[in-house]
Protein backbone atom coordinates (compact mmCIF):
# COMPACT_ATOMS: atom_id res chain seq x y z
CA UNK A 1 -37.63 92.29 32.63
CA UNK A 2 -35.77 94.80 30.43
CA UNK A 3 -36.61 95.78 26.74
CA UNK A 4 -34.33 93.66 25.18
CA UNK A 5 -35.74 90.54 26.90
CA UNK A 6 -39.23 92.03 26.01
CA UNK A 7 -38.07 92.17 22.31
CA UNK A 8 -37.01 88.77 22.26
CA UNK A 9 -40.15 87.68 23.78
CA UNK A 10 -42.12 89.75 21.63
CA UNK A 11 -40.05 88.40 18.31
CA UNK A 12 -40.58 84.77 19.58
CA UNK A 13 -44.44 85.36 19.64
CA UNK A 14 -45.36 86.92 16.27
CA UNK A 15 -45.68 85.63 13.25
CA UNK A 16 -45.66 88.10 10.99
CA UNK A 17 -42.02 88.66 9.78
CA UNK A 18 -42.24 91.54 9.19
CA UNK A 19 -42.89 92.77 12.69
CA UNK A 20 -40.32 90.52 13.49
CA UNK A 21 -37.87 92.56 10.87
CA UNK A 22 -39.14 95.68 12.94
CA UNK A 23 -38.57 93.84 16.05
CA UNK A 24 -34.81 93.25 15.03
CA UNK A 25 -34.77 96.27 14.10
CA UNK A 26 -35.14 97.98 17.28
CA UNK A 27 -32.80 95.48 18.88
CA UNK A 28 -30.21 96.32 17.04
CA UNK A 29 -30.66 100.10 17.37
CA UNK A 30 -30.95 99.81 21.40
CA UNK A 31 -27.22 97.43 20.86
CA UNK A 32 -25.94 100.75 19.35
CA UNK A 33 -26.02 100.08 15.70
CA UNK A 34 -26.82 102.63 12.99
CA UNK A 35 -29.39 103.47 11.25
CA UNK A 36 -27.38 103.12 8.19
CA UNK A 37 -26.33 99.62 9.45
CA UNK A 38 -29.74 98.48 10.36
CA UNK A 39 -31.24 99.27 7.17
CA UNK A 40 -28.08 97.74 5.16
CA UNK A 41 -28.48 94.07 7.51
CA UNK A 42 -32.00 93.81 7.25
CA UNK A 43 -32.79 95.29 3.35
CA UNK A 44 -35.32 97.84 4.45
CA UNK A 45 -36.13 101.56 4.57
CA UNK A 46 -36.43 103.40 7.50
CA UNK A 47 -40.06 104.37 6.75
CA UNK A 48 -41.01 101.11 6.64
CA UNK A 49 -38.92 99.75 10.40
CA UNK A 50 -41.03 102.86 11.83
CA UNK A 51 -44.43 101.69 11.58
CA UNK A 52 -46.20 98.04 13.12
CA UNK A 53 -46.73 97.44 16.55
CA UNK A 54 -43.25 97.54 17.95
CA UNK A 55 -42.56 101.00 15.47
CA UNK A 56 -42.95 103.08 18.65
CA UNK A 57 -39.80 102.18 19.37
CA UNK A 58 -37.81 103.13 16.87
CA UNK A 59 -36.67 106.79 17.28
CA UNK A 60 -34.27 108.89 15.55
């Protein structure tokens, strides 16, 4: 199984939305989207998509 499928399972299992934001989050950044983008699609701050269970993930 690769990441994105474990995103997608992982997204399809929690609740909370805003792990799920985080979740998308990451998604889009392993698709090759921007930072800038990310945070412009979804209405957050980067602080905020770095933290939660699936935070690991995001890196700069």
């Amino acid at each position: 199984m690769n990441l994105i499928n474990e995103i997608d399972n992982f997204i399809n299992q929690t609740k909370d939305p805003r792990e799920i934001k985080r979740a998308i989050a990451v998604k889009l950044k392993l698709q090759g989207k921007a930072y800038r983008e990310i945070q412009d699609l979804l209405q957050v701050i980067k602080d905020l998509l770095a933290s939660g269970k699936i935070g690991f993930l995001w890196k700069e």
